[in-house]
C-alpha atoms as a PDB file:
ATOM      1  CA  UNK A   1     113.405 101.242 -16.968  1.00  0.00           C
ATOM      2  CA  UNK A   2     116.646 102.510 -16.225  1.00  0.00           C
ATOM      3  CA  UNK A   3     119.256  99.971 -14.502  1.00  0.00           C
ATOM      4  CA  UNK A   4     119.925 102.923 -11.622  1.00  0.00           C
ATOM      5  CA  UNK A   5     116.995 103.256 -10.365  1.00  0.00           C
ATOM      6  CA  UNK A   6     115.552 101.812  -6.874  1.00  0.00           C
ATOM      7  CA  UNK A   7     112.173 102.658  -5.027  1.00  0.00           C
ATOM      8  CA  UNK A   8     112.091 102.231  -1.671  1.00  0.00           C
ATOM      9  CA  UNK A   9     108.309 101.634  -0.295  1.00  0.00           C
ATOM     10  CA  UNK A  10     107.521 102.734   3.524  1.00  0.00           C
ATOM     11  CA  UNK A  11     104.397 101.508   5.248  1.00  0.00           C
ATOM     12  CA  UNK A  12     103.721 102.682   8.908  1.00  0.00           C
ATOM     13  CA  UNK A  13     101.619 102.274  11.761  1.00  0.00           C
ATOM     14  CA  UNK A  14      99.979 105.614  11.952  1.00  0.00           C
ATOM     15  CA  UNK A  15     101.584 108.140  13.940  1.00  0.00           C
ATOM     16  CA  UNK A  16     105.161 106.195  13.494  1.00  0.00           C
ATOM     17  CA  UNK A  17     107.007 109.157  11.672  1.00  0.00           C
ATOM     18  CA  UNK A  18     106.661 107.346   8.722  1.00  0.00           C
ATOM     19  CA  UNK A  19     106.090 110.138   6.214  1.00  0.00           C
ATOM     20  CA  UNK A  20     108.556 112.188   8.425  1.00  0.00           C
ATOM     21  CA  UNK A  21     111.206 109.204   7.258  1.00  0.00           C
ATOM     22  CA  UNK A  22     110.223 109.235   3.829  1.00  0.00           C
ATOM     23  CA  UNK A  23     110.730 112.932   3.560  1.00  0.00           C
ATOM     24  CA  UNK A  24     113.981 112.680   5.030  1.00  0.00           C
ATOM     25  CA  UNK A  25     115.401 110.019   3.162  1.00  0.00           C
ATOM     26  CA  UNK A  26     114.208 111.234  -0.466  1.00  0.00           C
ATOM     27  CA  UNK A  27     115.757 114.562   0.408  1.00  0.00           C
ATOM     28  CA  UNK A  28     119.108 113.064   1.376  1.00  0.00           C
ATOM     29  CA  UNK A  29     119.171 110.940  -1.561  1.00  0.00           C
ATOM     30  CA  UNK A  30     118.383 113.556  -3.967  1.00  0.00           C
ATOM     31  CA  UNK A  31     115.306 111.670  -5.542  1.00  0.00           C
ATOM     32  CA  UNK A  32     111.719 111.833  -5.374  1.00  0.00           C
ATOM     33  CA  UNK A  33     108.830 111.699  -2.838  1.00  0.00           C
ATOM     34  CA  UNK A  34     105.136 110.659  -3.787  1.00  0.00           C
ATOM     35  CA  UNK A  35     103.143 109.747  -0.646  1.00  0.00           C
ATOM     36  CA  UNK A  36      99.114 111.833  -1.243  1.00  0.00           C
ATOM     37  CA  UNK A  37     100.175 113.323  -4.410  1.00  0.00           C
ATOM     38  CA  UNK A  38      99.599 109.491  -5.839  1.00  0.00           C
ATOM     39  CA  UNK A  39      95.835 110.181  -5.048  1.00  0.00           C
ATOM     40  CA  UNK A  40      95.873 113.672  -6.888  1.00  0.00           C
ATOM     41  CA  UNK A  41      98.123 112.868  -9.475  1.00  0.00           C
ATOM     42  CA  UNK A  42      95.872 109.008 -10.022  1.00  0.00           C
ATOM     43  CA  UNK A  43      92.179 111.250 -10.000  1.00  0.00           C
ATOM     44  CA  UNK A  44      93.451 113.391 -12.427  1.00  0.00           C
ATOM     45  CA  UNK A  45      94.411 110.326 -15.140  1.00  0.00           C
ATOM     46  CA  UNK A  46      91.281 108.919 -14.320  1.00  0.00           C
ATOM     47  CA  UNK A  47      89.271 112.236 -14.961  1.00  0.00           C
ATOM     48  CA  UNK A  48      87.886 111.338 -11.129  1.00  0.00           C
ATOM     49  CA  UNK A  49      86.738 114.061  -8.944  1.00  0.00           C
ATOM     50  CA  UNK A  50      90.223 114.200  -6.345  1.00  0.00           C
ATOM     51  CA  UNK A  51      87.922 114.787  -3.327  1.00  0.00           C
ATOM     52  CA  UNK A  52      86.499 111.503  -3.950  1.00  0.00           C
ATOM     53  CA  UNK A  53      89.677 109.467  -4.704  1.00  0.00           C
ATOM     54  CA  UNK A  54      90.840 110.785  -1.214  1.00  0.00           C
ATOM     55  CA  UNK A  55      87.587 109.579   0.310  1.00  0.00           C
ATOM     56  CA  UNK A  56      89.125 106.306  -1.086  1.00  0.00           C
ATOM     57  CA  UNK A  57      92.479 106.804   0.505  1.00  0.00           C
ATOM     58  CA  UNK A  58      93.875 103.094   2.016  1.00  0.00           C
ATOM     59  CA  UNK A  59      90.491 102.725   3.537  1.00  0.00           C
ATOM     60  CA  UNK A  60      88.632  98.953   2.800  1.00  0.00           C
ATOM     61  CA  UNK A  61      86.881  98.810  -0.119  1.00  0.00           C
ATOM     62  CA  UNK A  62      83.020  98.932  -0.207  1.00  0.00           C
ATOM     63  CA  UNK A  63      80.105  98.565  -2.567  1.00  0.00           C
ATOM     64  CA  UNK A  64      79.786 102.148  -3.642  1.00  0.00           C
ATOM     65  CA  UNK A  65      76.138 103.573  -3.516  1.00  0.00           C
ATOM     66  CA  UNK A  66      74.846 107.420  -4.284  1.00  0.00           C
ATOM     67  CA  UNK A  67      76.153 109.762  -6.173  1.00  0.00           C
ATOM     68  CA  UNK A  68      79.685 110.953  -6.651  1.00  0.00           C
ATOM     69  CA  UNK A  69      80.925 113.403  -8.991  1.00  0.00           C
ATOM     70  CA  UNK A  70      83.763 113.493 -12.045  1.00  0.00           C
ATOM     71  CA  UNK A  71      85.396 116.800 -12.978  1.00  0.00           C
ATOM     72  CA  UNK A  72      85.044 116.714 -16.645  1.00  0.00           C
ATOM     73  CA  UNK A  73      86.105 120.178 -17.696  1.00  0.00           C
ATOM     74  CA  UNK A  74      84.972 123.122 -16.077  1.00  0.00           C
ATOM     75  CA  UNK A  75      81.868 121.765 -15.243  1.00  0.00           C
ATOM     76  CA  UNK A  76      81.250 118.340 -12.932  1.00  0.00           C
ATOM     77  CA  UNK A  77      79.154 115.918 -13.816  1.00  0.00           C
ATOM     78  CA  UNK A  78      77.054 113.672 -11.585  1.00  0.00           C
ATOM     79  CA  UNK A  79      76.767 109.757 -12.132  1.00  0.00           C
ATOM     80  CA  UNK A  80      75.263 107.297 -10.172  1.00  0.00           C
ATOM     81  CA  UNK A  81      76.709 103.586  -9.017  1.00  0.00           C
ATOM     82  CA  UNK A  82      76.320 101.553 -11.832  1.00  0.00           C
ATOM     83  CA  UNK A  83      77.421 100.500 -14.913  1.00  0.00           C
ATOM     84  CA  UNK A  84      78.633 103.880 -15.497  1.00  0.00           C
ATOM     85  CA  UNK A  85      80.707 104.496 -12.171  1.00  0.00           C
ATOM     86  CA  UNK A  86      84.297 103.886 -11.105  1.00  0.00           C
ATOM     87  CA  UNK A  87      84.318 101.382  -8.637  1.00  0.00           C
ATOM     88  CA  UNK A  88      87.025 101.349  -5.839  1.00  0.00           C
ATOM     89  CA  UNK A  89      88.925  98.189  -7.642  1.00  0.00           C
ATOM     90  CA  UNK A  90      89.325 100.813 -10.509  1.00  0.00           C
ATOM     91  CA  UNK A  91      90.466 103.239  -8.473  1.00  0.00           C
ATOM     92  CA  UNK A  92      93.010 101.242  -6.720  1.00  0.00           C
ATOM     93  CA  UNK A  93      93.920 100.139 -10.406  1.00  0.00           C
ATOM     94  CA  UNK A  94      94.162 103.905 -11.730  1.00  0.00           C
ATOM     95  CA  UNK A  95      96.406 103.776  -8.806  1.00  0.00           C
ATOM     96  CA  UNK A  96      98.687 101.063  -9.379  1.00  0.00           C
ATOM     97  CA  UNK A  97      99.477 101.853 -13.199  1.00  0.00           C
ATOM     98  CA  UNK A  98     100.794 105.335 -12.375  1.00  0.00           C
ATOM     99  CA  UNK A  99     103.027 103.749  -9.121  1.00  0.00           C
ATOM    100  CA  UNK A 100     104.483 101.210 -11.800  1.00  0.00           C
ATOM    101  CA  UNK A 101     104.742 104.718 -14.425  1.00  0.00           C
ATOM    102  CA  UNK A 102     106.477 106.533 -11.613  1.00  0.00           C
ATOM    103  CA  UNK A 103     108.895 103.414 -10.503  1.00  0.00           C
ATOM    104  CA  UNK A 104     109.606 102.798 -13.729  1.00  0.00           C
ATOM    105  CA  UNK A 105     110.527 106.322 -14.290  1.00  0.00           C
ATOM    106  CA  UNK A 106     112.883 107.197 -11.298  1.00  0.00           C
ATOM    107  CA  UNK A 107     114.049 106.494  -8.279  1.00  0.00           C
ATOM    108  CA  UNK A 108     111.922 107.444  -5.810  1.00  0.00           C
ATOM    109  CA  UNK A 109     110.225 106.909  -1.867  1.00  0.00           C
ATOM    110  CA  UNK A 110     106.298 105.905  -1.767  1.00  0.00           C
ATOM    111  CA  UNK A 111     104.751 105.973   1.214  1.00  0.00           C
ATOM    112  CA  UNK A 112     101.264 103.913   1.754  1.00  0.00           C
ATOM    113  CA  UNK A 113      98.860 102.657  -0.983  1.00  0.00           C
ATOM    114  CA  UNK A 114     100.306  99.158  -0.654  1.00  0.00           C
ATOM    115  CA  UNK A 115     103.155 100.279  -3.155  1.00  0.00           C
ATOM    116  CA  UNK A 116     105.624  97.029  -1.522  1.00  0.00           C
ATOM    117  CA  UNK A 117     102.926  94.894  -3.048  1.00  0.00           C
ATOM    118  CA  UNK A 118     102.036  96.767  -6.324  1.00  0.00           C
ATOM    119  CA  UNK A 119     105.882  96.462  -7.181  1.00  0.00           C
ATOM    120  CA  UNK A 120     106.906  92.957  -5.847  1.00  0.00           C
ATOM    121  CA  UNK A 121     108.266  92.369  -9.156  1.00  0.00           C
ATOM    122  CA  UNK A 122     110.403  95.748  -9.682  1.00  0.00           C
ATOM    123  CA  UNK A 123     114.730  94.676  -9.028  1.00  0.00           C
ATOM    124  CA  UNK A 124     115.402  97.334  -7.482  1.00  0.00           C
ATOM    125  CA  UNK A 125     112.644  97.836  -4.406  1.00  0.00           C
ATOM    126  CA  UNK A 126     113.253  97.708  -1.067  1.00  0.00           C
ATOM    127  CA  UNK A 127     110.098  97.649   1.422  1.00  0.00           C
ATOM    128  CA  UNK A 128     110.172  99.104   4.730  1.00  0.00           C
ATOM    129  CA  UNK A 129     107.395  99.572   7.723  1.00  0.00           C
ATOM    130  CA  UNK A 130     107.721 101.714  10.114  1.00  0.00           C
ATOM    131  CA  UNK A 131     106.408 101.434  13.808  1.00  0.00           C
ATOM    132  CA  UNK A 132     106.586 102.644  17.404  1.00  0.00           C
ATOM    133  CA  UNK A 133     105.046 101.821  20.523  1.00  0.00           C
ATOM    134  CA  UNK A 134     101.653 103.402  20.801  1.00  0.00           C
ATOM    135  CA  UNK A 135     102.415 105.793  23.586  1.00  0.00           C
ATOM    136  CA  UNK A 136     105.301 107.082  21.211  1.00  0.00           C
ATOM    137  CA  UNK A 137     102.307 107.509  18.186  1.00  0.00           C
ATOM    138  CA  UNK A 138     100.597 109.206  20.175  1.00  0.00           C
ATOM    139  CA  UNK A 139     102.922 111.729  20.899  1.00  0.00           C
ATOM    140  CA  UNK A 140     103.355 111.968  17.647  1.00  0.00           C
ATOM    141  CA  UNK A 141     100.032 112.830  16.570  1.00  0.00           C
ATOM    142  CA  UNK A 142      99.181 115.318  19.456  1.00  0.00           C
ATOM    143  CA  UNK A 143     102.306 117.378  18.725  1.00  0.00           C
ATOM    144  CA  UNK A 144     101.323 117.865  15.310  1.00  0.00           C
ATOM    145  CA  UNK A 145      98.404 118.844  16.053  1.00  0.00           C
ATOM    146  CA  UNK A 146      96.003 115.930  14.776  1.00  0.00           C
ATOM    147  CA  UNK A 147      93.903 115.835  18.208  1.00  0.00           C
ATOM    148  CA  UNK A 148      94.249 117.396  21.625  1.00  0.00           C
ATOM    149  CA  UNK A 149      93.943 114.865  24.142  1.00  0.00           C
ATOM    150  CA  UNK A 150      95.599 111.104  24.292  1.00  0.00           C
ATOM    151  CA  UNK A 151      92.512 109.371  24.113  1.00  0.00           C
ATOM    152  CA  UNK A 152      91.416 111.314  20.981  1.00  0.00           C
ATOM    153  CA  UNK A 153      94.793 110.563  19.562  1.00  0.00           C
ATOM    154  CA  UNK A 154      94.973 106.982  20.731  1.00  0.00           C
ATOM    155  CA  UNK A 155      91.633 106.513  19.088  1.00  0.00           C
ATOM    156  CA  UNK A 156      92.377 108.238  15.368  1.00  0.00           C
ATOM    157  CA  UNK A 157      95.980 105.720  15.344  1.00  0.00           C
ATOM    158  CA  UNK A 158      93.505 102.528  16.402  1.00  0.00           C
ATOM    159  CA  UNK A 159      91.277 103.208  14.112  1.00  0.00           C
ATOM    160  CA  UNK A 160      93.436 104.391  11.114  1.00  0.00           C
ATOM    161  CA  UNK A 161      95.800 101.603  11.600  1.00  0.00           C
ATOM    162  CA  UNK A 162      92.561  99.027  10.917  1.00  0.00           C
ATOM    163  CA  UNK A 163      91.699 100.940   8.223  1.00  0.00           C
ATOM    164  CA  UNK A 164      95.064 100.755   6.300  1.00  0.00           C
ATOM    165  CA  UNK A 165      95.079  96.784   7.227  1.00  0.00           C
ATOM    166  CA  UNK A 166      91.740  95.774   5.938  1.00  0.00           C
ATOM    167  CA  UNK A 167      92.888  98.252   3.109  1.00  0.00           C
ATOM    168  CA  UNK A 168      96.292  96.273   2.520  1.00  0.00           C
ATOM    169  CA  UNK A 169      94.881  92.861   3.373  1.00  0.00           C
ATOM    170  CA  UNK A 170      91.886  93.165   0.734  1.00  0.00           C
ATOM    171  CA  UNK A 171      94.443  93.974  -2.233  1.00  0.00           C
ATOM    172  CA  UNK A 172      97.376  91.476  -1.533  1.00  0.00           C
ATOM    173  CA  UNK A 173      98.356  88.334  -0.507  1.00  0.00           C
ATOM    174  CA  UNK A 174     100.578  89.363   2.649  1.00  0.00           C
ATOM    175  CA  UNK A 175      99.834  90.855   5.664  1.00  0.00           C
ATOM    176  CA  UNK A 176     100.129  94.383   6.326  1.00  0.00           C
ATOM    177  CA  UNK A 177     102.473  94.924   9.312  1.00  0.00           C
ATOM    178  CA  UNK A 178     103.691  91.183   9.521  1.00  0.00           C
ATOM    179  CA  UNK A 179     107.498  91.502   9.729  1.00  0.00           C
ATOM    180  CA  UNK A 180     108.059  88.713   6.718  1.00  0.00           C
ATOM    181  CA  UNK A 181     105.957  91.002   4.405  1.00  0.00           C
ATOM    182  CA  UNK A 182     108.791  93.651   4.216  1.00  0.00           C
ATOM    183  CA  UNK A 183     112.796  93.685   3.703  1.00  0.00           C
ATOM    184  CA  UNK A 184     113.251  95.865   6.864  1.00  0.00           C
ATOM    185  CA  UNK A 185     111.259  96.343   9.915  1.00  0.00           C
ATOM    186  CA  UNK A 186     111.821  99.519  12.168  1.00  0.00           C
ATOM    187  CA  UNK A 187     110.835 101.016  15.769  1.00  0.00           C
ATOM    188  CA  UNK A 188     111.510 104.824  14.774  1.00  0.00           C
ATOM    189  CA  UNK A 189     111.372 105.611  18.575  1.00  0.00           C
ATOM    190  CA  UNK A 190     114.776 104.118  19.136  1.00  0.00           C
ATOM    191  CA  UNK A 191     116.551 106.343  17.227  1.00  0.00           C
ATOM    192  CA  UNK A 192     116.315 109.899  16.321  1.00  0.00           C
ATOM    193  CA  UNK A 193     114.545 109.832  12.705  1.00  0.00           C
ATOM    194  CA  UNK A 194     118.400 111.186  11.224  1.00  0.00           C
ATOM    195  CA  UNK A 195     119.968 108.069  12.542  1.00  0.00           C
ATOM    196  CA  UNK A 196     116.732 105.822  11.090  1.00  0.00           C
ATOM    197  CA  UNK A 197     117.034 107.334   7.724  1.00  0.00           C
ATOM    198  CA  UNK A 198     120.899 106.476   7.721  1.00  0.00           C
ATOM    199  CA  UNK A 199     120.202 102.924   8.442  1.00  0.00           C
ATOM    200  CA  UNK A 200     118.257 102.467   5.822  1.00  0.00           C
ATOM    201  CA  UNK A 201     120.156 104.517   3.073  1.00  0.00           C
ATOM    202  CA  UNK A 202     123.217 102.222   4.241  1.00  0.00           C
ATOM    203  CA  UNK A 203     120.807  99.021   3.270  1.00  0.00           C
ATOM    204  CA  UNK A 204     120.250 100.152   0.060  1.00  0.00           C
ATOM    205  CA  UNK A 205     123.919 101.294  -0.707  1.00  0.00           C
ATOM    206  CA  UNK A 206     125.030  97.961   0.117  1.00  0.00           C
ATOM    207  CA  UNK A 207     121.783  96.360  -1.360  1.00  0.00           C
ATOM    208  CA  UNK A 208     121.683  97.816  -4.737  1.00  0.00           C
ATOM    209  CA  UNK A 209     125.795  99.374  -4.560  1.00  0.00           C
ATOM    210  CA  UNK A 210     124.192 102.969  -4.560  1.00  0.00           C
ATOM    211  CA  UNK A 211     126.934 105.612  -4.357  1.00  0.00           C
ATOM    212  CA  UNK A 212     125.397 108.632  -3.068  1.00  0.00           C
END
């Protein structure tokens, strides 16, 4: 592992602008962004079909049951729950080797997939989580276009933000939102996202003595 390097980790309430934030503050640091290209990037190591690893995506785990498909080659293959089948600890597994291979790597911004927890022992990681009132969320996700109406959207954030808790919960020991479970805690409606994004690339300067 290179010395230099840092990872900073963003988990949000859904609808919070946290993907906006990790955008923005990967491009003004000049280093990478992973946030669903993990999932892609994961399925292909693990020769897993990606439409099912995003079925999989920071939802709880469950006893898996069917029939579910790998992309071996050209030509997919069907297996059933078993002996023979990738279960979703696997998965989140396949997950958490190539977030350590990427951290390891270079510096970079994950967003989701519990990546705070998955590298509580890298030196250089700072963890933030992002939130907002939910009438700001809201906002959020009916001006980009997620659902048309305020109850719709109230009901995707309520529902998605359980999802990504029972999610976080199941694979670590902390609690997924709980303000002593990350370095830095942020309302992103306080600020415009620019001013957010400078906050937090003055933490790590000072943090880690980042000249950039």
């Amino acid at each position: 592992m290179d010395e230099k390097n840092f990872v900073i980790t963003i988990g949000r309430q859904f609808g919070s602008g946290g993907r906006e934030l990790g955008k923005l503050l990967a491009s003004k640091l000049g280093i990478a962004y992973y946030d669903k290209e993990l999932l892609w990037e994961a399925a292909k190591s693990a020769g897993v079909s990606p439409e099912f690893f995003e079925k999989s995506d920071e939802k709880f785990p469950r006893f898996l049951s069917g029939m579910f498909s790998f992309a071996m080659g050209y030509q997919p293959y069907n297996f059933y729950s078993g002996s023979t089948s990738i279960s979703d600890d696997n998965l989140y597994r396949a997950q958490s080797d190539f977030i350590n291979k990427i951290a390891a790597g270079h510096s970079c911004v994950i967003v989701g997939r519990s990546a705070d927890y998955i590298l509580r022992d890298h030196p250089r990681c700072v963890n933030i989580f992002v939130h907002a009132p939910m009438e700001e969320c809201v906002k959020r996700i009916m001006t980009r276009g997620d659902k048309p109406t305020k109850e719709q959207a109230r009901a995707m954030a309520e529902k998605t933000n359980k999802l990504r808790a029972n999610f976080y919960n199941f694979y670590t020991d902390k609690t997924w939102g709980d303000a002593k479970t990350y370095d830095l805690t942020i309302d992103s409606s306080l600020m415009p996202m620019d001013d957010v994004a400078e906050v937090i690339m003055d933490y790590v300067r000072r943090r880690f003595d980042v000249n950039r």
